[in-house]
C-alpha atoms as a PDB file:
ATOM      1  CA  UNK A   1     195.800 102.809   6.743  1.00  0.00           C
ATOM      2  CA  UNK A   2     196.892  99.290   7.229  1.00  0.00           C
ATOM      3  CA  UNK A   3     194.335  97.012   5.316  1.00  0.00           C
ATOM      4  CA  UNK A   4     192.852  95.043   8.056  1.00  0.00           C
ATOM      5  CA  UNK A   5     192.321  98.279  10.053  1.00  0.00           C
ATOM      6  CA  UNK A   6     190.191 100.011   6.829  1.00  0.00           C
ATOM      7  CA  UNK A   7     188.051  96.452   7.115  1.00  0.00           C
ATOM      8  CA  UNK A   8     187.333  97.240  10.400  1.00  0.00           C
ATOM      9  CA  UNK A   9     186.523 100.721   9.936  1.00  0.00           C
ATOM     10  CA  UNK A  10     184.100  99.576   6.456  1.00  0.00           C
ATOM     11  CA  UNK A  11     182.507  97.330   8.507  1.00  0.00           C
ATOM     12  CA  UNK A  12     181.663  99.318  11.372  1.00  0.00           C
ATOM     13  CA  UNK A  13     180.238 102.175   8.806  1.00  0.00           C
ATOM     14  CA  UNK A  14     177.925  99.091   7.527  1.00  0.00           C
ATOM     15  CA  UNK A  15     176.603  98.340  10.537  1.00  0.00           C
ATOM     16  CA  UNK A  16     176.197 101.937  11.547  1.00  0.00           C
ATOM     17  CA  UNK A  17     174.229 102.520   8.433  1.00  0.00           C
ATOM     18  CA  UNK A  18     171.993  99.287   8.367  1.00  0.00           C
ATOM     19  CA  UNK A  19     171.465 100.610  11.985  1.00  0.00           C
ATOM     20  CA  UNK A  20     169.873 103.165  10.452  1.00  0.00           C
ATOM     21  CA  UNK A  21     167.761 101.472   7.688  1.00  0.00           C
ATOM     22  CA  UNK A  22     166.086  99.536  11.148  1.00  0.00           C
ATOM     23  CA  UNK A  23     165.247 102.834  12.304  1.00  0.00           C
ATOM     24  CA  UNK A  24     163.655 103.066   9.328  1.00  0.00           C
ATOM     25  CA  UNK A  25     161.899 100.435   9.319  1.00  0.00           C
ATOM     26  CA  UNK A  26     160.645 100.667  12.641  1.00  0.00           C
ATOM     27  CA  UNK A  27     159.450 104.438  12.438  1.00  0.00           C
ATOM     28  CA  UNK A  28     157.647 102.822   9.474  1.00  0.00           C
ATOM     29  CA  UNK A  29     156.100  99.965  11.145  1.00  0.00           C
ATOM     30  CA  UNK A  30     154.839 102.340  14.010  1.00  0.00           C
ATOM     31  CA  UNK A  31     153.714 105.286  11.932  1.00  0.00           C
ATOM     32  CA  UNK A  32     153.373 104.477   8.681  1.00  0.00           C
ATOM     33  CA  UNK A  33     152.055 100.885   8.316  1.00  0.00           C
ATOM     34  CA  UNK A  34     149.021 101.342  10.710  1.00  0.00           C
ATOM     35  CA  UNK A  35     147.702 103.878   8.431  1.00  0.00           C
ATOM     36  CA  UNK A  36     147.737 101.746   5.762  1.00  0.00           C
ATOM     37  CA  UNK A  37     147.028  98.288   7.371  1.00  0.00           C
ATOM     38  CA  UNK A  38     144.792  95.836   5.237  1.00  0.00           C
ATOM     39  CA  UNK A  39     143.452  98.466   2.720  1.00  0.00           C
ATOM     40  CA  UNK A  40     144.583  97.201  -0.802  1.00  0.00           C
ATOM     41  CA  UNK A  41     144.683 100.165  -2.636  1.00  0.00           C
ATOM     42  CA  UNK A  42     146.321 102.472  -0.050  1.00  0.00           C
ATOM     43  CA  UNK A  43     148.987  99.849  -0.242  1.00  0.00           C
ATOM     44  CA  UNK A  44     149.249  99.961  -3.972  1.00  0.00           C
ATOM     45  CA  UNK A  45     149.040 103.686  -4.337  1.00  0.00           C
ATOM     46  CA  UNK A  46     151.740 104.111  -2.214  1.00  0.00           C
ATOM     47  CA  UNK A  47     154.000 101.093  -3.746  1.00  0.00           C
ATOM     48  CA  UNK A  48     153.188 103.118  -7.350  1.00  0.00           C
ATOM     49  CA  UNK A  49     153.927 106.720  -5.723  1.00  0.00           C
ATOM     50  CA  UNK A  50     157.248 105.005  -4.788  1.00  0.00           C
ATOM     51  CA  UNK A  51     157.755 103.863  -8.028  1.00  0.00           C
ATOM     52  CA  UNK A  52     157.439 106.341  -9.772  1.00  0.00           C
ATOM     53  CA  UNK A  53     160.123 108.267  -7.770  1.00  0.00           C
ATOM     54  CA  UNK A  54     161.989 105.359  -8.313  1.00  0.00           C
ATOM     55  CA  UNK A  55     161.874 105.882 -12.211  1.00  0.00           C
ATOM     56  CA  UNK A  56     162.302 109.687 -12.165  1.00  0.00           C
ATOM     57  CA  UNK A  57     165.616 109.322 -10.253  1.00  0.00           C
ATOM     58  CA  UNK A  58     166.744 106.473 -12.396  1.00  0.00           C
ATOM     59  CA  UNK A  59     166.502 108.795 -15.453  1.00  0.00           C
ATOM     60  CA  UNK A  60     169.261 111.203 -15.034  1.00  0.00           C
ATOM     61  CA  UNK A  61     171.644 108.299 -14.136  1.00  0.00           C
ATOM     62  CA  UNK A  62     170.862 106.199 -17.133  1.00  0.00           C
ATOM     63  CA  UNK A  63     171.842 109.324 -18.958  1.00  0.00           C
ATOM     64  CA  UNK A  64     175.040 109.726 -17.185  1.00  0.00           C
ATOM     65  CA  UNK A  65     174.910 111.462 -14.099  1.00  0.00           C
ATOM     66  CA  UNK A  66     176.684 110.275 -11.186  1.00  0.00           C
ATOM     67  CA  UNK A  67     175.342 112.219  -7.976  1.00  0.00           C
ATOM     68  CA  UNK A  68     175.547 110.689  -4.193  1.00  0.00           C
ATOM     69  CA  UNK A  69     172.570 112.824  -3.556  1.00  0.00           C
ATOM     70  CA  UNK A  70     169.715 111.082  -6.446  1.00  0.00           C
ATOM     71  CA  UNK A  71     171.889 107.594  -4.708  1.00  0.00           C
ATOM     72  CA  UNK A  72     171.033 108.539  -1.318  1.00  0.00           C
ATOM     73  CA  UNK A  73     167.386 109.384  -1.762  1.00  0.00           C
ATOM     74  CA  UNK A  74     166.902 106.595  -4.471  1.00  0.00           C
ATOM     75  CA  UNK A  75     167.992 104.271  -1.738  1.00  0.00           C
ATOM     76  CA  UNK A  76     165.943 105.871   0.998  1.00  0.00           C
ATOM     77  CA  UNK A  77     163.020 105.434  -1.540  1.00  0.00           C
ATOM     78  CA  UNK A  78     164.046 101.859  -2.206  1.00  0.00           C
ATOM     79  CA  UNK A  79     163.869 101.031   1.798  1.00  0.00           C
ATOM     80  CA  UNK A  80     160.500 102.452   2.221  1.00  0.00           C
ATOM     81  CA  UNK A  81     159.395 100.074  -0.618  1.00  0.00           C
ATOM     82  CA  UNK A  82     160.571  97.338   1.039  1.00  0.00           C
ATOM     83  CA  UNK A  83     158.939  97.738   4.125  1.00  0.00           C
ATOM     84  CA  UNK A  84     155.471  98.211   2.231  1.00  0.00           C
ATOM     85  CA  UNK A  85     155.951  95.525   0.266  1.00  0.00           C
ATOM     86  CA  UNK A  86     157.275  93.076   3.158  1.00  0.00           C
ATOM     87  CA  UNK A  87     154.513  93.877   5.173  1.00  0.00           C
ATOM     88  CA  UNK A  88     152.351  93.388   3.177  1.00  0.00           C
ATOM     89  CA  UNK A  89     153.535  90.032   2.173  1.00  0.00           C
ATOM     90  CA  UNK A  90     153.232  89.130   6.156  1.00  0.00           C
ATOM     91  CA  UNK A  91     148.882  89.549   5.904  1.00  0.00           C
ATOM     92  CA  UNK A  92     148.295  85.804   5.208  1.00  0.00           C
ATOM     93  CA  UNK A  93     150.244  84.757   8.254  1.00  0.00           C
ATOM     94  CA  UNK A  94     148.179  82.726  10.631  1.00  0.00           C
ATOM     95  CA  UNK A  95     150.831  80.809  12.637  1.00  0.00           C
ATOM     96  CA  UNK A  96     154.309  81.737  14.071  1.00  0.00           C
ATOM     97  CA  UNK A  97     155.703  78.218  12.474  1.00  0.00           C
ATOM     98  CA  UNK A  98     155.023  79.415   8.844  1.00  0.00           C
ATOM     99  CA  UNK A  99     158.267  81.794   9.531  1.00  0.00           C
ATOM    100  CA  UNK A 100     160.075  78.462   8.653  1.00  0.00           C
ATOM    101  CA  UNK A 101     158.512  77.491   5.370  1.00  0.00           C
ATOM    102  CA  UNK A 102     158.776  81.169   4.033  1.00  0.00           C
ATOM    103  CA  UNK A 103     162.611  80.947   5.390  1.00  0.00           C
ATOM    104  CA  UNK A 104     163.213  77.768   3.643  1.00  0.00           C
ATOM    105  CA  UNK A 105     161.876  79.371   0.163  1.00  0.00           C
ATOM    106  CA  UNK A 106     162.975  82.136   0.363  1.00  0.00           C
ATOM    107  CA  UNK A 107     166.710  80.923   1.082  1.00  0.00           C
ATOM    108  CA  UNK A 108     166.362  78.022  -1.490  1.00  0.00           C
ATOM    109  CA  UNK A 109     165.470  80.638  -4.107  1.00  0.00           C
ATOM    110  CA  UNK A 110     168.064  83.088  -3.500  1.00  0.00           C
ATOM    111  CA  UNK A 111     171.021  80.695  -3.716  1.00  0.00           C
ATOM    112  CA  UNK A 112     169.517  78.884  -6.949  1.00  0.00           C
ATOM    113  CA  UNK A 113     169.269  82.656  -8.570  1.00  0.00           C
ATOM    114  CA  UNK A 114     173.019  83.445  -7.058  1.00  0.00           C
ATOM    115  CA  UNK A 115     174.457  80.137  -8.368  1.00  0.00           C
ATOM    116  CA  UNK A 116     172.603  79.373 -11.051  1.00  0.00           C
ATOM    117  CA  UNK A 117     169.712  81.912 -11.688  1.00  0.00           C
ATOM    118  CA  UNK A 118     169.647  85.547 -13.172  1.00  0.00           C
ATOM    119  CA  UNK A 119     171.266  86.633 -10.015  1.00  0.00           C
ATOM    120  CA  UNK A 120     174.484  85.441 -11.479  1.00  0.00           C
ATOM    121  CA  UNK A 121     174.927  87.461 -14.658  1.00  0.00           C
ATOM    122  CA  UNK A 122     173.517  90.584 -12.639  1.00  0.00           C
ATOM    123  CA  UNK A 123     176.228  90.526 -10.130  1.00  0.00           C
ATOM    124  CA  UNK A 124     179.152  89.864 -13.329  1.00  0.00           C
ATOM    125  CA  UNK A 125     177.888  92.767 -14.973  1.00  0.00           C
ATOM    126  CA  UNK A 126     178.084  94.977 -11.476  1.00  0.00           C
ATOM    127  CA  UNK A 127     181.394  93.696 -10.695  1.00  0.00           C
ATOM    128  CA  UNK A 128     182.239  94.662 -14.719  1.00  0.00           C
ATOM    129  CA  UNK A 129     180.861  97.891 -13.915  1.00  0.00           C
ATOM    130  CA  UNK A 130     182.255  98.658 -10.778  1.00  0.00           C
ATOM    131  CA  UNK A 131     185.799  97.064 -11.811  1.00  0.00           C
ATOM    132  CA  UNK A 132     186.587  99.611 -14.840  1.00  0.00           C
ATOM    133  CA  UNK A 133     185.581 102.438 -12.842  1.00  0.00           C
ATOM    134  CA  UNK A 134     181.491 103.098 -13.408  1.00  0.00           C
ATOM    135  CA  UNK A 135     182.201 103.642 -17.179  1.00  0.00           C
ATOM    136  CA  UNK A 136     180.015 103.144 -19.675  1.00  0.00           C
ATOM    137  CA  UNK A 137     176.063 102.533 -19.254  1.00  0.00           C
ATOM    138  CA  UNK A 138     174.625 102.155 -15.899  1.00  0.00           C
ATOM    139  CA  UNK A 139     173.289  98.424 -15.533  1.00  0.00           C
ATOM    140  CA  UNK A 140     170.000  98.395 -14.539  1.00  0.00           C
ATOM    141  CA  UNK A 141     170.012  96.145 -11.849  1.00  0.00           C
ATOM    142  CA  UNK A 142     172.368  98.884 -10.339  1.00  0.00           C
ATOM    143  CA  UNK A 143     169.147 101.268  -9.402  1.00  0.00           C
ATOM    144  CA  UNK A 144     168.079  98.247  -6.953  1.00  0.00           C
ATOM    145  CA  UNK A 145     170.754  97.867  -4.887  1.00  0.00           C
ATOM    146  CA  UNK A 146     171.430  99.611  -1.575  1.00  0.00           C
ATOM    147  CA  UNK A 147     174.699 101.765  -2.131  1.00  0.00           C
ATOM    148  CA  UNK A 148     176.921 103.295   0.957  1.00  0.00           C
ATOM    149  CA  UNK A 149     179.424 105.433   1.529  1.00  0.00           C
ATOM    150  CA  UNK A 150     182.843 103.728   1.787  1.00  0.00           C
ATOM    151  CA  UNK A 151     186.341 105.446   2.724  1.00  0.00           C
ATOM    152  CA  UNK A 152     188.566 106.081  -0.592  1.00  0.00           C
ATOM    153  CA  UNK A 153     185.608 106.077  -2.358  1.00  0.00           C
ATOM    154  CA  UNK A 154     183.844 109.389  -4.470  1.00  0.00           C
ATOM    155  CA  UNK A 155     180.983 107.478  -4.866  1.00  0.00           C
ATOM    156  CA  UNK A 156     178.316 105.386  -2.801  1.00  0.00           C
ATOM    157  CA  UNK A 157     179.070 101.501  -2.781  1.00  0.00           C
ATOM    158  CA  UNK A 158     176.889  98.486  -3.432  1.00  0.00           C
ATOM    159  CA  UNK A 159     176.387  96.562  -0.215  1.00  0.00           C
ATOM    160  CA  UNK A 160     173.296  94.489  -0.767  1.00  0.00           C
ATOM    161  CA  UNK A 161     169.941  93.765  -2.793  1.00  0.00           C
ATOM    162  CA  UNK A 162     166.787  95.886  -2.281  1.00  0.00           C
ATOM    163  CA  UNK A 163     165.100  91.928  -1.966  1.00  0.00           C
ATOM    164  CA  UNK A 164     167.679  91.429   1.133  1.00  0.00           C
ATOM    165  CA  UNK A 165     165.632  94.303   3.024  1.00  0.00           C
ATOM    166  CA  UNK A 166     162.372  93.320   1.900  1.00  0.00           C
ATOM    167  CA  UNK A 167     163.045  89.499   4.149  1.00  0.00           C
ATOM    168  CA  UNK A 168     164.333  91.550   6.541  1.00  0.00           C
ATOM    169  CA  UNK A 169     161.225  94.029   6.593  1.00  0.00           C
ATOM    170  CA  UNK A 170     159.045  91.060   6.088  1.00  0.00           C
ATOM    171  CA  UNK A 171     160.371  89.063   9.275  1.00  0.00           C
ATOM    172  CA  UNK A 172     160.485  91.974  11.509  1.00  0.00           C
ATOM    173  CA  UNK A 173     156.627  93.025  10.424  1.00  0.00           C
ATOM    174  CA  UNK A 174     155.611  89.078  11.126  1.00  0.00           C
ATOM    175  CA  UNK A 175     157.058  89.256  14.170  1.00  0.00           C
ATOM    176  CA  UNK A 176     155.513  92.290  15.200  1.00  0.00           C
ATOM    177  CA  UNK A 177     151.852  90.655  13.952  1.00  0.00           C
ATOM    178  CA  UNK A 178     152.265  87.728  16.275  1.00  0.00           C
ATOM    179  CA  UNK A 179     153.404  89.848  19.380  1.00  0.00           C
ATOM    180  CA  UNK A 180     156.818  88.604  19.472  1.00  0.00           C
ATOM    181  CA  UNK A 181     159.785  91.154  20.318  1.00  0.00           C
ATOM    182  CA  UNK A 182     162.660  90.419  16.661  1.00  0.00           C
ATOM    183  CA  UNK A 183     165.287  93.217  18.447  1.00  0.00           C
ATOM    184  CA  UNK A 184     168.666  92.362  19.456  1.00  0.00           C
ATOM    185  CA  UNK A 185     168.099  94.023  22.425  1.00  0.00           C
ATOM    186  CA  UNK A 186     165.429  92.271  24.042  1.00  0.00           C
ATOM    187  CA  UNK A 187     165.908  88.871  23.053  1.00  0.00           C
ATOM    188  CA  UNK A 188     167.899  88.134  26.007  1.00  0.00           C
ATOM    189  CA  UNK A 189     164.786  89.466  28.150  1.00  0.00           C
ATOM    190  CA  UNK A 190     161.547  87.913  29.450  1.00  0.00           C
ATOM    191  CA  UNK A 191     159.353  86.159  26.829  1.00  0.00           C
ATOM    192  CA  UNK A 192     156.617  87.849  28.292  1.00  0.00           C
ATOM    193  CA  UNK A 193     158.003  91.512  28.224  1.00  0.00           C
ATOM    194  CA  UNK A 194     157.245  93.572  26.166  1.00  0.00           C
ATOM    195  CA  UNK A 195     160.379  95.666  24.130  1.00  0.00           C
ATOM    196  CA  UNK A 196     159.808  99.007  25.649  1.00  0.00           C
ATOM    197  CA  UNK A 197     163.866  99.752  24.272  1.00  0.00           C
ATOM    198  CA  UNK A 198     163.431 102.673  21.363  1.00  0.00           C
ATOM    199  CA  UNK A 199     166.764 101.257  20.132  1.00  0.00           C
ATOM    200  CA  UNK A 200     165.743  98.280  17.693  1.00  0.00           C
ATOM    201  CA  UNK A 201     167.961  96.443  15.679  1.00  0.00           C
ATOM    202  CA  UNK A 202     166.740  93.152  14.041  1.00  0.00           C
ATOM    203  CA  UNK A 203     167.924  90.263  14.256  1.00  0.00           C
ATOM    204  CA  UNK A 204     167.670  89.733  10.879  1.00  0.00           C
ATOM    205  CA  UNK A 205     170.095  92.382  10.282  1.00  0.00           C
ATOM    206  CA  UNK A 206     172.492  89.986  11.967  1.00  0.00           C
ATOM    207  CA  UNK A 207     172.300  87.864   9.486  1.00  0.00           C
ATOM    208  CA  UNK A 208     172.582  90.738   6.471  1.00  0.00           C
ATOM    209  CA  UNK A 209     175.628  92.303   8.561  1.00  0.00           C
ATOM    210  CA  UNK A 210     177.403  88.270   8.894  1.00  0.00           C
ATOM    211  CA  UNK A 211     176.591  87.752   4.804  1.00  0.00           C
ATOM    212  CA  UNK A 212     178.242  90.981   3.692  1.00  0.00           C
ATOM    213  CA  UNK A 213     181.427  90.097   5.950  1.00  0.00           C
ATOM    214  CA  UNK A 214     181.292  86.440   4.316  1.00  0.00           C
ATOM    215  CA  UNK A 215     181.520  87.973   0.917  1.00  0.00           C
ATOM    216  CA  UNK A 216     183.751  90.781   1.657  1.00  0.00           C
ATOM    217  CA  UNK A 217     186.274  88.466   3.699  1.00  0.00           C
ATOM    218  CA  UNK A 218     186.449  86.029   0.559  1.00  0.00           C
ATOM    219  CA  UNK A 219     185.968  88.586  -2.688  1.00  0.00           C
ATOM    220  CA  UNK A 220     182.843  86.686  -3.352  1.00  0.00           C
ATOM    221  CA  UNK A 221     178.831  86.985  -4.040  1.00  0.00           C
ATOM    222  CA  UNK A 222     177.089  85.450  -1.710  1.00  0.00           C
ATOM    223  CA  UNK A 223     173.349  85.095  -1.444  1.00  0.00           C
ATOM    224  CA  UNK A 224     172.609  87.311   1.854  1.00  0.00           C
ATOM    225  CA  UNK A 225     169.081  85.226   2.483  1.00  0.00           C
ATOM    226  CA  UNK A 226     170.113  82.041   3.613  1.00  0.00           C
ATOM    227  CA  UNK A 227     172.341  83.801   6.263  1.00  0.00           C
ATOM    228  CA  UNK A 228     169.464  86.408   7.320  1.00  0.00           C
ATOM    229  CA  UNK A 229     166.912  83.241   7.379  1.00  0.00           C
ATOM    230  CA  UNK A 230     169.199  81.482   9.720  1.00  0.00           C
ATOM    231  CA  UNK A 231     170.415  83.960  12.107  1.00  0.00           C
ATOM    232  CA  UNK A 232     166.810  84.952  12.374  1.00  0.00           C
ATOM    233  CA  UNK A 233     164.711  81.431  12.473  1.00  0.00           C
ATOM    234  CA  UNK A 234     167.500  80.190  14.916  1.00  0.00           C
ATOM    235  CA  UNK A 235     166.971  83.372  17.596  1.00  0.00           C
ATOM    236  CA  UNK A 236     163.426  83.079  17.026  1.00  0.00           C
ATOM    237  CA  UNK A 237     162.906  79.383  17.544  1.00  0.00           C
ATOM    238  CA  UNK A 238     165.145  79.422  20.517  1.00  0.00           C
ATOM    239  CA  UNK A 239     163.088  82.015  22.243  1.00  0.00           C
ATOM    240  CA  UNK A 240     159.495  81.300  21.073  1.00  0.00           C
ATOM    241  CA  UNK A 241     158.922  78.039  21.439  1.00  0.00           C
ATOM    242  CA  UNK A 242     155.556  78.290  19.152  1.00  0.00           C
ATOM    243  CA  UNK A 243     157.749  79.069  16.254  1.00  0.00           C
ATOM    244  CA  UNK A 244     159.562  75.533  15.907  1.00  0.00           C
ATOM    245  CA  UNK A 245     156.013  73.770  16.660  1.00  0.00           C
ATOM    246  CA  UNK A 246     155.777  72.757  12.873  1.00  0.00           C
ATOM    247  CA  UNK A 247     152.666  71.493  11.188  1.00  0.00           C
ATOM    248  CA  UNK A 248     151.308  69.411   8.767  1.00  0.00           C
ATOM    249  CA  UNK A 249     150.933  72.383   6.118  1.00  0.00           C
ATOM    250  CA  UNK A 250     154.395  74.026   6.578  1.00  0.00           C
ATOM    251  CA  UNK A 251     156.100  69.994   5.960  1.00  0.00           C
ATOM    252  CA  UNK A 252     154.126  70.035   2.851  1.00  0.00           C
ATOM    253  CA  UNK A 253     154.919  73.439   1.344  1.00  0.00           C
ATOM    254  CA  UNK A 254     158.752  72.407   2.103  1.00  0.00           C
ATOM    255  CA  UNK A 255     158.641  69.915   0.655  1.00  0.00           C
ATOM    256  CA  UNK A 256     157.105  71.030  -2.493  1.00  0.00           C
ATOM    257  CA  UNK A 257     158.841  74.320  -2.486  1.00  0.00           C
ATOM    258  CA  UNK A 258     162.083  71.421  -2.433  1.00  0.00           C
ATOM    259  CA  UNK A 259     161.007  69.743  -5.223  1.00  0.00           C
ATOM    260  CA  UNK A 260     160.426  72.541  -7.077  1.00  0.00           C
ATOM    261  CA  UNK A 261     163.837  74.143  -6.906  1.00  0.00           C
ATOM    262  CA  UNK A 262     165.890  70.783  -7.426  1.00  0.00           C
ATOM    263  CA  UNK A 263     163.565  70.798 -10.643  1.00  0.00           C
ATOM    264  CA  UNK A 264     164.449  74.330 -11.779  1.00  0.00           C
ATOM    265  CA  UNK A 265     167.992  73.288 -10.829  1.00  0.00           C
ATOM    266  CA  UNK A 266     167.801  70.371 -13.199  1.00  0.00           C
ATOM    267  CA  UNK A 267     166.257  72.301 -16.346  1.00  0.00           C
ATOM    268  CA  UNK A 268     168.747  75.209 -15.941  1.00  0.00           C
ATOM    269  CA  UNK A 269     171.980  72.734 -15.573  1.00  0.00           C
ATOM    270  CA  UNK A 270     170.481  70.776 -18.499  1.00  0.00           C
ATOM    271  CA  UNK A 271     170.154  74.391 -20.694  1.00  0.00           C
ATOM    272  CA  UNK A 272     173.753  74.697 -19.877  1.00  0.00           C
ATOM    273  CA  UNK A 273     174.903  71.497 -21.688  1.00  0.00           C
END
C-alpha cells in the first residue's frame, strides 16, 4: 500500500475510534453521571473502583505480558475515568466565559510539560520503547495512554494521553451544564435548538483528531491541548455569544495563571544551565 494511502486509511481508523470514545462519553454523561451528580463520595468510590482495575491490569504487563485484550479494556477503563474525573472538575463552573481561563491553563500547562516539563522525558522513553520493538520493561507512563489498533501492527498503538480525554470530557460536560449543544452536528443549527441528533461528536475531538495529524504529518510530539482548546473555544465563542463575554475574574486568573508558567519556565531553563 502506497504510503500516503496507509495515512489515509490510519487516520480514518482514528477518527472512527475517537468516534467511539464520544459515544462513550455521551452514554456516560446521560446515564452514568446523573446518578452520581454532586455526591462526593459516589464520585470517589467510583474514581477508586476504577483504579483499582486500573492497577490489576497493569500488573500482568509490568511482568511481561503483551495482550490487546488487558489494552483494550485498560483503555476502556481509562476513558470512563476521564469522564468522572472531567466532570467533576466542571462543578465550580458558574459562567460560560470561565471556558476561556480553564482553556488558557490548561493549554499553557501542557506545552510547558511537552517542551520543557516531565512530559518530555515520558514521550523519549515511549518513543525508546516503541522504537526497539516493546522490549524490555514496560514504562509506566505507557498504562496511561490511549492505544489503537493500527494496520501492520500486532499490537495496539499509542495515539494520545488519558489527560487529552479528560479536557475533552471536561468541555463537553461544561457545556452540557450551561445548556449549550458542543456536537459537530448541531453547531451549524439554531442557538436555541436543542441537539435532538443521537450522533454526537465533540468538537473538541476536532481538535484531538487535527493534533494527532500535526504530529503524525511531522514525526513529532505535540501537546494535543492547545489544539483541542482552540478548535473548541473558537466554535464555542462563535456560536454562544455569552462565552467570549469575559470578566473581571477570568482577566485575572489569566493573567496569573501567565505569570506563573513564564516563572516555572524560567526556574526549569535556569536548572538546565
Amino acid at each position: 500500500m502506497p504510503e500516503t494511502a496507509r495515512a489515509g486509511f490510519d487516520y480514518i481508523i482514528i477518527v472512527g475510534l475517537i468516534a467511539c470514545l464520544a459515544w462513550m462519553t455521551r452514554i456516560y454523561q446521560t446515564r452514568i453521571e446523573p446518578a452520581i451528580g454532586t455526591d462526593t463520595v459516589r464520585r470517589l468510590s467510583w474514581m477508586g473502583a476504577l483504579t483499582l482495575i486500573l492497577v490489576i491490569l497493569y500488573l500482568p504487563v509490568q511482568a511481561g505480558l503483551k495482550s490487546n485484550f488487558i489494552t483494550i479494556l485498560s483503555t476502556a477503563t481509562l476513558v470512563l475515568f476521564a469522564c468522572v474525573a472531567g466532570h467533576w472538575l466542571v462543578i465550580p463552573l458558574k459562567r460560560p466565559a470561565e471556558f476561556i481561563p480553564i482553556g488558557f491553563t490548561v493549554a499553557l500547562s501542557d506545552m510547558f510539560s511537552v517542551f520543557m516539563g516531565p512530559t518530555r522525558k515520558f514521550a523519549e522513553n515511549i518513543s525508546d520503547y516503541y522504537r526497539e520493538g516493546m522490549t524490555g520493561p514496560v514504562p509506566v507512563v505507557d498504562f496511561f495512554l490511549v492505544k489503537m489498533p493500527m494496520p501492520g501492527n500486532d499490537y495496539f498503538l499509542p495515539v494520545f494521553g488519558i489527560t487529552d480525554w479528560v479536557v475533552v470530557a471536561l468541555l463537553s460536560a461544561g457545556a452540557r451544564r450551561f445548556g449549550i449543544s458542543d456536537s459537530i452536528f448541531s453547531l451549524a443549527g439554531s442557538k436555541q435548538a436543542k441537539n435532538r441528533s443521537r450522533i454526537f461528536f465533540p468538537v473538541a475531538g476536532i481538535g484531538l483528531v487535527l493534533s494527532i495529524m500535526a504530529a503524525r504529518s511531522m514525526n513529532l510530539y505535540l501537546p494535543a491541548l492547545p489544539f483541542i482548546v482552540i478548535v473548541f473555544l473558537s466554535a464555542m465563542a462563535a456560536k454562544y455569544p455569552a462565552v467570549r463575554k469575559l470578566g473581571a475574574e477570568e482577566i485575572r486568573a489569566m493573567v496569573f495563571i501567565s505569570a506563573l508558567i513564564g516563572l516555572l519556565m524560567a526556574v526549569f531553563a535556569l536548572m538546565k544551565k
